[in-house]
C-alpha atoms as a PDB file:
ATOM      1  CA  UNK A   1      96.226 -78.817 -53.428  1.00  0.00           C
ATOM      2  CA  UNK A   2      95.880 -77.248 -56.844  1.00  0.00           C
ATOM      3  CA  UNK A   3      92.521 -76.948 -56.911  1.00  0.00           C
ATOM      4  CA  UNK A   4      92.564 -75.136 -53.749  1.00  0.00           C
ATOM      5  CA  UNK A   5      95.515 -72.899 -54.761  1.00  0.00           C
ATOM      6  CA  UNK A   6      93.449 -71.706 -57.954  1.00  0.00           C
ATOM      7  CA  UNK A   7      90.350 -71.325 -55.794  1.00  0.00           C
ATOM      8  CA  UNK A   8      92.623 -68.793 -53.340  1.00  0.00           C
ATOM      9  CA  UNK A   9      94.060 -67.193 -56.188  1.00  0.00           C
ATOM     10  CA  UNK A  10      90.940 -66.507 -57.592  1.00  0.00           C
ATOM     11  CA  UNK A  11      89.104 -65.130 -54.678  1.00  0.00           C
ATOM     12  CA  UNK A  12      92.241 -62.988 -54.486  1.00  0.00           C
ATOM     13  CA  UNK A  13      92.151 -61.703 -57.459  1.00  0.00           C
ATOM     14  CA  UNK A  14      88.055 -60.941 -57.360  1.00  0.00           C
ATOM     15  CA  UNK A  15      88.876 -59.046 -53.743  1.00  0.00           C
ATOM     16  CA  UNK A  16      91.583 -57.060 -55.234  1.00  0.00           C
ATOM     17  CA  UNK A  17      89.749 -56.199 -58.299  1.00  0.00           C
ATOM     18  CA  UNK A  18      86.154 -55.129 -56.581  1.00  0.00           C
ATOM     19  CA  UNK A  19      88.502 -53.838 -53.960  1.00  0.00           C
ATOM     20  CA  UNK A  20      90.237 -51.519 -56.351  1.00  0.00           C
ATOM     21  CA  UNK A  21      86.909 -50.343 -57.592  1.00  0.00           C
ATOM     22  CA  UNK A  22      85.555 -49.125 -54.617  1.00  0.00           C
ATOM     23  CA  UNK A  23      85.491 -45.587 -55.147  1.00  0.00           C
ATOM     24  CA  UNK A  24      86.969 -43.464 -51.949  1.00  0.00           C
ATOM     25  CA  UNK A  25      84.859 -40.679 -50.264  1.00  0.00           C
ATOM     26  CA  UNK A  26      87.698 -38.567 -49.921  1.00  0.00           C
ATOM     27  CA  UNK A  27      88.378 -37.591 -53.567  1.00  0.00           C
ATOM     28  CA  UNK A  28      84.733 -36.345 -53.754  1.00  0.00           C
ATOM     29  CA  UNK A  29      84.689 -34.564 -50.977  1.00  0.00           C
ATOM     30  CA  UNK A  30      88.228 -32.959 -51.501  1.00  0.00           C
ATOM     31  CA  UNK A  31      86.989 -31.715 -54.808  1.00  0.00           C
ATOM     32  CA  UNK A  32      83.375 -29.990 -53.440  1.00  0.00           C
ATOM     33  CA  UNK A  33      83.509 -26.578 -53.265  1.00  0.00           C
ATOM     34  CA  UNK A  34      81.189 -25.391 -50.805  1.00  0.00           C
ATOM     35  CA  UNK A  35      83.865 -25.078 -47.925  1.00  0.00           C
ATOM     36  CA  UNK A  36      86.099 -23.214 -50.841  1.00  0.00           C
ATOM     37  CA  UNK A  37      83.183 -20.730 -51.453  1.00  0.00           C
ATOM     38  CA  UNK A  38      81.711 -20.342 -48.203  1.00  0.00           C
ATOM     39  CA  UNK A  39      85.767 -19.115 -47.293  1.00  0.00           C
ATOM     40  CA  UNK A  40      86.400 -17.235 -49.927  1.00  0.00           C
ATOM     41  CA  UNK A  41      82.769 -15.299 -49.104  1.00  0.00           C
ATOM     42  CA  UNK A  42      84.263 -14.411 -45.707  1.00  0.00           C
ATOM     43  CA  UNK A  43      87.627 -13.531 -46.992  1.00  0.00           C
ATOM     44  CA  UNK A  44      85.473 -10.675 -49.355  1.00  0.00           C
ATOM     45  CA  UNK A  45      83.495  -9.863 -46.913  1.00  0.00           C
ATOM     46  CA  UNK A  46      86.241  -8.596 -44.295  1.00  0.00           C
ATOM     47  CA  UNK A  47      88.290  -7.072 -47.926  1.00  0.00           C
ATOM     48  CA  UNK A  48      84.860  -5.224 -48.385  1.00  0.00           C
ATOM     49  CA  UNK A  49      85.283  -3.440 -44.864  1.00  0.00           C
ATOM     50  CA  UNK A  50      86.077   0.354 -44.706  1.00  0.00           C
ATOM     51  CA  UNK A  51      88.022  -0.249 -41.462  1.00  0.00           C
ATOM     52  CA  UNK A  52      89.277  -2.637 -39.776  1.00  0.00           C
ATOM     53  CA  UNK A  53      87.430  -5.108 -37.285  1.00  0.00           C
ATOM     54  CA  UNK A  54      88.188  -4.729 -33.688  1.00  0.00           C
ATOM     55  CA  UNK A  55      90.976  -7.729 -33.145  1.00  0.00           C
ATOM     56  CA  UNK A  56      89.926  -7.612 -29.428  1.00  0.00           C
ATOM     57  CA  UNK A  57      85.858  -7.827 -29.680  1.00  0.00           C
ATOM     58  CA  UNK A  58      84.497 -11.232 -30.677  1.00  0.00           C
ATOM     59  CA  UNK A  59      82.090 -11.176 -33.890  1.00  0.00           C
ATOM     60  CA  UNK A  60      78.776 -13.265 -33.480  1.00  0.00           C
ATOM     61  CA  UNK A  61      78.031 -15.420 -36.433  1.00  0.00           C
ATOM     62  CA  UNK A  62      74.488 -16.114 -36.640  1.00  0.00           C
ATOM     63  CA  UNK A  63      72.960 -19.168 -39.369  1.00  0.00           C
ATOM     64  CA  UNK A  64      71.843 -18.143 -42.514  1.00  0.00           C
ATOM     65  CA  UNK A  65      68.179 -18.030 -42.940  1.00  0.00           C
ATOM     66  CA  UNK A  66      65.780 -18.514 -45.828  1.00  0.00           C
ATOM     67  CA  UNK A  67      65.033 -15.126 -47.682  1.00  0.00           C
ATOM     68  CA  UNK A  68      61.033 -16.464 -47.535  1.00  0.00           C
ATOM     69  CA  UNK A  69      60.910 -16.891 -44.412  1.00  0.00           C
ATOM     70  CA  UNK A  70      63.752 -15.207 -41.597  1.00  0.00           C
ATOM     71  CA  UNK A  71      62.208 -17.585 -38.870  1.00  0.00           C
ATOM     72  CA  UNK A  72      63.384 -20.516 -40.547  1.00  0.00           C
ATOM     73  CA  UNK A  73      66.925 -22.044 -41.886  1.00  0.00           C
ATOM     74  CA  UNK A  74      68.261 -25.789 -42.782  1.00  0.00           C
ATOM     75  CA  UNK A  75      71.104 -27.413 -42.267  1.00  0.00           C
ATOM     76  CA  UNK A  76      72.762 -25.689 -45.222  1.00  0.00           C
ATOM     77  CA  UNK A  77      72.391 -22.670 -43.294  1.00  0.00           C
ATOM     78  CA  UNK A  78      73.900 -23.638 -40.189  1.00  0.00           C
ATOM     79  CA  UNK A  79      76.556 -25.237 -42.201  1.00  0.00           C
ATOM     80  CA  UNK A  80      77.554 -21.974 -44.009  1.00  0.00           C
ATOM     81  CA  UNK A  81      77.424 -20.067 -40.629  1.00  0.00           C
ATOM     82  CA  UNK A  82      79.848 -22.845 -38.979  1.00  0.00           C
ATOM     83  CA  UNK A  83      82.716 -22.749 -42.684  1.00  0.00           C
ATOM     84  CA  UNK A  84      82.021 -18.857 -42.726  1.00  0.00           C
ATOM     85  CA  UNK A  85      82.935 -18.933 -38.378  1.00  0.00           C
ATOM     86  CA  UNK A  86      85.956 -20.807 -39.344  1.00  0.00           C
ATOM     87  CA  UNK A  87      87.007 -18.665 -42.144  1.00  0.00           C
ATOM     88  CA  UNK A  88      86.500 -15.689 -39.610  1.00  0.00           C
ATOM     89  CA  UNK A  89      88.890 -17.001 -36.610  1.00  0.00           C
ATOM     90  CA  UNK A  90      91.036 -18.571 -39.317  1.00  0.00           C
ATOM     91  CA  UNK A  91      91.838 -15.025 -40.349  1.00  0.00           C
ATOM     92  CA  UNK A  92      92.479 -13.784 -36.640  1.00  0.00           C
ATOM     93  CA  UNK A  93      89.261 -12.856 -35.611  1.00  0.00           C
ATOM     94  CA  UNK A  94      87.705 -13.982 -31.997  1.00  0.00           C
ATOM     95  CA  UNK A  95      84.213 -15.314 -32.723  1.00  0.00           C
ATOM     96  CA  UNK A  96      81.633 -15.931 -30.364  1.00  0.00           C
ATOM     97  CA  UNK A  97      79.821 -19.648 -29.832  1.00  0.00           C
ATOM     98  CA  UNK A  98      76.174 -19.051 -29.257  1.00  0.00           C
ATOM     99  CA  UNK A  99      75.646 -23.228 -29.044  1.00  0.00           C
ATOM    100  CA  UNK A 100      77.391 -23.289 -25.906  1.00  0.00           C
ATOM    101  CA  UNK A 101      75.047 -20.828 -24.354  1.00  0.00           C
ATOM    102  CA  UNK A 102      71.596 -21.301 -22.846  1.00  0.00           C
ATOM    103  CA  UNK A 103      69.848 -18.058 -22.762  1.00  0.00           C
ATOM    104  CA  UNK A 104      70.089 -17.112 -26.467  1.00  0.00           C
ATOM    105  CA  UNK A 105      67.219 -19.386 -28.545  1.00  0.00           C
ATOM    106  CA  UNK A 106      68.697 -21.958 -30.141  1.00  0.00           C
ATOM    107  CA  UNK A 107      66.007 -25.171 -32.378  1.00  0.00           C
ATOM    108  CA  UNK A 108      68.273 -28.077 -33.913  1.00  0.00           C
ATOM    109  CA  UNK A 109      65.184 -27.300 -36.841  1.00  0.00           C
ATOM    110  CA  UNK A 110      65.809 -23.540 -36.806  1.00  0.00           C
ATOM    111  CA  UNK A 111      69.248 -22.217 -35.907  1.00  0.00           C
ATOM    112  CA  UNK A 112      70.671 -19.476 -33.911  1.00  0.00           C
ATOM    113  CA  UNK A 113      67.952 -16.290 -34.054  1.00  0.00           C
ATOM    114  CA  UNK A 114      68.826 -13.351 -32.318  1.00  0.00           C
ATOM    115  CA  UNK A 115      66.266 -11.063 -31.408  1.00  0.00           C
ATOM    116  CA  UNK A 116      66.629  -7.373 -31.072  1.00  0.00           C
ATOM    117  CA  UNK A 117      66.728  -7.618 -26.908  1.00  0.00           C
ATOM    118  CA  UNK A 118      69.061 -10.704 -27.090  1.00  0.00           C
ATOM    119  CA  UNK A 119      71.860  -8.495 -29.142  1.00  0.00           C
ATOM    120  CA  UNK A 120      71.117  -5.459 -26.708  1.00  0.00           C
ATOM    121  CA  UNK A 121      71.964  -8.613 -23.865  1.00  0.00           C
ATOM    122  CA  UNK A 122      74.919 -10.237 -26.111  1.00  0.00           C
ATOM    123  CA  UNK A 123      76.503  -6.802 -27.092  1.00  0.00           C
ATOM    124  CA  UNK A 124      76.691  -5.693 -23.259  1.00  0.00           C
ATOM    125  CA  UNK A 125      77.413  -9.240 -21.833  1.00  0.00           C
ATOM    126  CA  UNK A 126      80.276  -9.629 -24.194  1.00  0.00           C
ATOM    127  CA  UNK A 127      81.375  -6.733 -25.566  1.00  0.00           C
ATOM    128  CA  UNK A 128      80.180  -7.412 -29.274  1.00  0.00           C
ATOM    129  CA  UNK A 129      80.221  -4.582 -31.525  1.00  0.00           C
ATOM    130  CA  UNK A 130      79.747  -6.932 -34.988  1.00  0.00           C
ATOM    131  CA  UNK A 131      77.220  -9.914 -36.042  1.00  0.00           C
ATOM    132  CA  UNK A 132      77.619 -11.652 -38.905  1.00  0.00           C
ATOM    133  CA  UNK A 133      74.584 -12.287 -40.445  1.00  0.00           C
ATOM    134  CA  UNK A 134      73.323 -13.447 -43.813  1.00  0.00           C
ATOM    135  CA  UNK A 135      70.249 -14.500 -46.185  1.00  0.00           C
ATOM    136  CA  UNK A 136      69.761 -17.624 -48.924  1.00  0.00           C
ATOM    137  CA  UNK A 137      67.553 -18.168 -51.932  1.00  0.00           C
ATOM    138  CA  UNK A 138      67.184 -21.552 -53.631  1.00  0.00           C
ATOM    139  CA  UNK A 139      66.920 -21.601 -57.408  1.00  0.00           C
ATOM    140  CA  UNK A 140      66.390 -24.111 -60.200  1.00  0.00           C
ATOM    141  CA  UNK A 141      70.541 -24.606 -59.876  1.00  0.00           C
ATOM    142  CA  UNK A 142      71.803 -22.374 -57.895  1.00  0.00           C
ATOM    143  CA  UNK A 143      71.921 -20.990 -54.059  1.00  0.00           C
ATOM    144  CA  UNK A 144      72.111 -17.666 -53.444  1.00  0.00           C
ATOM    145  CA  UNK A 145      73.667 -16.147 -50.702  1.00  0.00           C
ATOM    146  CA  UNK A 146      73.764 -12.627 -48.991  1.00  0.00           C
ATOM    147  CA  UNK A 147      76.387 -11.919 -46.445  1.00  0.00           C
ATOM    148  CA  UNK A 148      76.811  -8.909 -44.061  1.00  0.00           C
ATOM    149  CA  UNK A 149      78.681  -7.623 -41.262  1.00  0.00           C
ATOM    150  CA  UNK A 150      76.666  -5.239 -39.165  1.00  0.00           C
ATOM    151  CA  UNK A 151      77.201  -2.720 -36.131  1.00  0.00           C
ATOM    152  CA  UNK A 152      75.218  -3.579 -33.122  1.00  0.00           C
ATOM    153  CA  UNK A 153      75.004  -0.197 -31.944  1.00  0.00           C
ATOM    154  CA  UNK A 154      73.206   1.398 -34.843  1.00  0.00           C
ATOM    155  CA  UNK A 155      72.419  -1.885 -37.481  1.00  0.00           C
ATOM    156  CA  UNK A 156      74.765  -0.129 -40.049  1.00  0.00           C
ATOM    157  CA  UNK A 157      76.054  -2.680 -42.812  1.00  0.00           C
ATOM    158  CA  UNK A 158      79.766  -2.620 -42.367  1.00  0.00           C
ATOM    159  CA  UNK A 159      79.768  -4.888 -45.406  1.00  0.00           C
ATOM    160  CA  UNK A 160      78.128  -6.833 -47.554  1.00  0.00           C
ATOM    161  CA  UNK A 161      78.734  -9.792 -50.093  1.00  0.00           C
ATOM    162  CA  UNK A 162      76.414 -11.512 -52.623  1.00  0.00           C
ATOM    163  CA  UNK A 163      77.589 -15.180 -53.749  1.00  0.00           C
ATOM    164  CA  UNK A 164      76.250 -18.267 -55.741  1.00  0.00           C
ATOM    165  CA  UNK A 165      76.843 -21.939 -54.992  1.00  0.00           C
ATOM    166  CA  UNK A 166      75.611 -24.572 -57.434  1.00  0.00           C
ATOM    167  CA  UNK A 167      72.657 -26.459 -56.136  1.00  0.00           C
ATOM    168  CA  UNK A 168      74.529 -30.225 -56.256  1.00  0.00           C
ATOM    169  CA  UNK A 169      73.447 -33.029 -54.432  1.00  0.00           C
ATOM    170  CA  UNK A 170      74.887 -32.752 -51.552  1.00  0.00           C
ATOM    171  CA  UNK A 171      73.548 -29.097 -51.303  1.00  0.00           C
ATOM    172  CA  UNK A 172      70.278 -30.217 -51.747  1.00  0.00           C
ATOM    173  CA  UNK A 173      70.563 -32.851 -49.038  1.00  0.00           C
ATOM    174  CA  UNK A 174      71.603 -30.294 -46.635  1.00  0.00           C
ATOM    175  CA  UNK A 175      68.591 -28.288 -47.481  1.00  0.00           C
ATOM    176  CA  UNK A 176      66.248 -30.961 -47.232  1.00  0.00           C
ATOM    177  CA  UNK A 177      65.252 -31.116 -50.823  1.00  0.00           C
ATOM    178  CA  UNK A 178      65.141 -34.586 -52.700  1.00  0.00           C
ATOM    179  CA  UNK A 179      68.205 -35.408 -54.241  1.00  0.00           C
ATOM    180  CA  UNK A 180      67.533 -36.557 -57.452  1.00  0.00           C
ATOM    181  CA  UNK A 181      70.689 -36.208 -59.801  1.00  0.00           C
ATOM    182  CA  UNK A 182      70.464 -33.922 -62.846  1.00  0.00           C
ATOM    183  CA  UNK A 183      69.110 -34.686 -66.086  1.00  0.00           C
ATOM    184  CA  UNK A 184      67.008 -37.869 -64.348  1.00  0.00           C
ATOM    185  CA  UNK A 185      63.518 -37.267 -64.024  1.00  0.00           C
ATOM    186  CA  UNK A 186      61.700 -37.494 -60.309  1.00  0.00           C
ATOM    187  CA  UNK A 187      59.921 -40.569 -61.537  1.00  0.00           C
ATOM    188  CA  UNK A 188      62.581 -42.830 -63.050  1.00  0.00           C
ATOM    189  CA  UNK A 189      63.514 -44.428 -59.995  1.00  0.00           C
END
């Protein structure tokens, strides 16, 4: 009976100390900033504005797309349009879905595109005056972003904002790059 008592305690003790060092997702992710930035970014862009926005008209908020090539985005970019959509209606804002709809072109690999004839179709169909729109640029360490808020009816920039997000690991997941950490070299694995 001892023997097996010692043998329980022990296996106790071994759960409840590997079990204790299990490190929790939720820390991590509570303390990445990209959902912070990509906020704040919206909250500057709508200070940035001479007027207001329409509270009535919905603004269309279309994924970010690489700066080297406008017919292409990644999952960070879809990402940053989805936070910077949430900071918008968060804020009072109506925002238009494009994934629920079927006539504007929409590639899991490529994001939401709108052509010139699709905003002529978008801005009658639902009374859109503003898209939100934006760029990216992928450094050594960093991300840079480029933000604006344009008028359909003549493609003036109602505003624009320019902001920086570290290039982390999880960044570079979401834009497809290996995710080696810093200061390890490709190769040491």
């Amino acid at each position: 009976m001892t023997r097996t008592f010692k043998l329980l305690f022990l296996l106790s003790l071994t759960a409840l100390i590997f079990g204790c060092a299990h490190k929790s997702t939720y820390q991590p992710a509570r303390a990445n900033n990209l959902i912070q930035l990509n906020h704040r970014a919206a909250a500057s862009l709508l200070e940035l504005l001479q007027a207001p926005l329409s509270s009535h008209k919905p603004i269309l908020v279309t994924s970010l797309v690489n700066i080297d090539d406008l017919t292409s985005t990644t999952t960070w970019g879809r990402m940053t349009a989805e936070q910077l959509s949430s900071a918008l209606f968060a804020q009072g804002h109506p925002v238009l879905e494009l994934k629920l709809r079927n006539s504007v072109l929409i590639e899991s690999r490529k994001g939401e595109f709108i052509l010139s004839r699709e905003i002529q179709n978008l801005t009658t169909e639902h009374d859109i005056d503003v898209v939100l729109t934006g760029t990216y640029a992928v450094a050594a360490e960093m991300i840079y972003a480029t933000i604006r808020l344009i008028q359909t009816t003549d493609n003036r920039i109602l505003s624009s904002h320019d902001y920086a997000i570290p290039l982390g690991l999880n960044e570079k997941s979401l834009l497809g790059l290996p995710a080696v950490p810093y200061g390890i070299p490709s190769g040491s694995f």
